[in-house]
Protein backbone atom coordinates (compact mmCIF):
# COMPACT_ATOMS: atom_id res chain seq x y z
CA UNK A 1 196.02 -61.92 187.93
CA UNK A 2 196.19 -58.05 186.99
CA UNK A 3 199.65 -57.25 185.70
CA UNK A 4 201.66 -54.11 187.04
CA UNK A 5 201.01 -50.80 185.78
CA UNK A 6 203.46 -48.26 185.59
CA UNK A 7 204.14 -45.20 183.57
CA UNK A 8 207.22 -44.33 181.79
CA UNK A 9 208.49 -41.08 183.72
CA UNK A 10 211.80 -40.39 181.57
CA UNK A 11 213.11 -42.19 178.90
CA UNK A 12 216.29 -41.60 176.50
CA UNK A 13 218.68 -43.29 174.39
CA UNK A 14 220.23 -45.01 177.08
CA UNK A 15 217.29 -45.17 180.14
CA UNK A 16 214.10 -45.30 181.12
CA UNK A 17 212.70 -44.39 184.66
CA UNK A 18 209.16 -46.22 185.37
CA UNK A 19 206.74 -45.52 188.22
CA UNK A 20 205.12 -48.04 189.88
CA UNK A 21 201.32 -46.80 190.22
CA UNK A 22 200.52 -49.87 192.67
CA UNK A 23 197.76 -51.38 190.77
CA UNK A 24 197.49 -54.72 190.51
CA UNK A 25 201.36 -56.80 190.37
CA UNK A 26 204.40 -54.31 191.24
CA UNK A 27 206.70 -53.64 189.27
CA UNK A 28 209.48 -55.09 191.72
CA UNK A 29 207.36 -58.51 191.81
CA UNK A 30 206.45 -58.95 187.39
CA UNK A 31 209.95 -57.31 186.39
CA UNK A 32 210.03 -60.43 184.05
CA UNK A 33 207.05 -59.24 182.11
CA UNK A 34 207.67 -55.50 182.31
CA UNK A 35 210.97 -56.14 180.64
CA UNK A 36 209.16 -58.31 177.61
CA UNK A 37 206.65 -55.14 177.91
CA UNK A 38 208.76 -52.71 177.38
CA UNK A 39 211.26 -54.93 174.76
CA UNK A 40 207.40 -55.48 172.66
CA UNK A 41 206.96 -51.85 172.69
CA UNK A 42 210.23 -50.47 171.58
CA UNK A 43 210.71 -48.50 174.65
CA UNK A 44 213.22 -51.11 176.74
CA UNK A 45 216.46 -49.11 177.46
CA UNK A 46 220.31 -50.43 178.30
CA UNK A 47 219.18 -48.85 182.02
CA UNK A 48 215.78 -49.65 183.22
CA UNK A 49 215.17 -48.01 186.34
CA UNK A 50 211.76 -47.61 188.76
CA UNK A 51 209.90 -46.25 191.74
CA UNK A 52 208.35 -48.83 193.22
CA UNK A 53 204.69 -48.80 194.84
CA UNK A 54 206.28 -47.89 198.24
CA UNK A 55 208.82 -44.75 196.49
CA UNK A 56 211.95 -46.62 196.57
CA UNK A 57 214.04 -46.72 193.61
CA UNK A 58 215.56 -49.52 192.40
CA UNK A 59 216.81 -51.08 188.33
CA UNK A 60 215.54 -54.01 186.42
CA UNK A 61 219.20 -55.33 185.46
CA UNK A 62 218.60 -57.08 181.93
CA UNK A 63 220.97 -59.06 179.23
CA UNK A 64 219.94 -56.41 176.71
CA UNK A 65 217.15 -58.03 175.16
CA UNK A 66 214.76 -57.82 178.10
CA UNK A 67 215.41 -61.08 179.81
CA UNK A 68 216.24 -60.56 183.32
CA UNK A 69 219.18 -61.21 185.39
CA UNK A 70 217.82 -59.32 188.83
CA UNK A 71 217.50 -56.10 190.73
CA UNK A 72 220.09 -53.24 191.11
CA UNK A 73 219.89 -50.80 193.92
CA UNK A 74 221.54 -47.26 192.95
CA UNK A 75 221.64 -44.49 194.80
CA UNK A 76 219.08 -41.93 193.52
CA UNK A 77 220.56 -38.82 191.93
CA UNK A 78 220.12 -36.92 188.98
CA UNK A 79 222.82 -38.68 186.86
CA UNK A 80 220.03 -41.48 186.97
CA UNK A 81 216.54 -39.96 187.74
């Protein structure tokens, strides 16, 4: 199994915005191991949101250490994105 790729779009002290490049596992369907990804590399945020492979945006909601407790569906703006 290929794991997702994505690439960090935006990222600050309290979010980062991931794209979904729709290679191998989405984002949407592996958020369990972007989370740990992102928690590994430093770069896991209090907000973690993401374009998935189709464009639609969505967040990874997390406990704050990168385990995940499911999917949050904001409405795109630019207090987010």
């Amino acid at each position: 199994m290929q794991y997702n790729q994505y690439t960090i779009e935006r990222i600050n002290e309290a979010r980062v915005v991931l794209r979904d490049s729709g290679d191998g596992v989405s984002v949407t369907n592996s958020a369990e191991a972007v989370l740990e990804s992102l928690a590994q590399r430093g770069t896991l945020r209090p907000r973690v949101f993401y374009y998935d492979s189709d464009g639609d945006f969505g967040e990874l909601l997390h406990d704050g250490s990168g385990n995940f407790r499911g999917f949050g569906f904001p409405k795109r703006s630019s207090n987010y994105a």
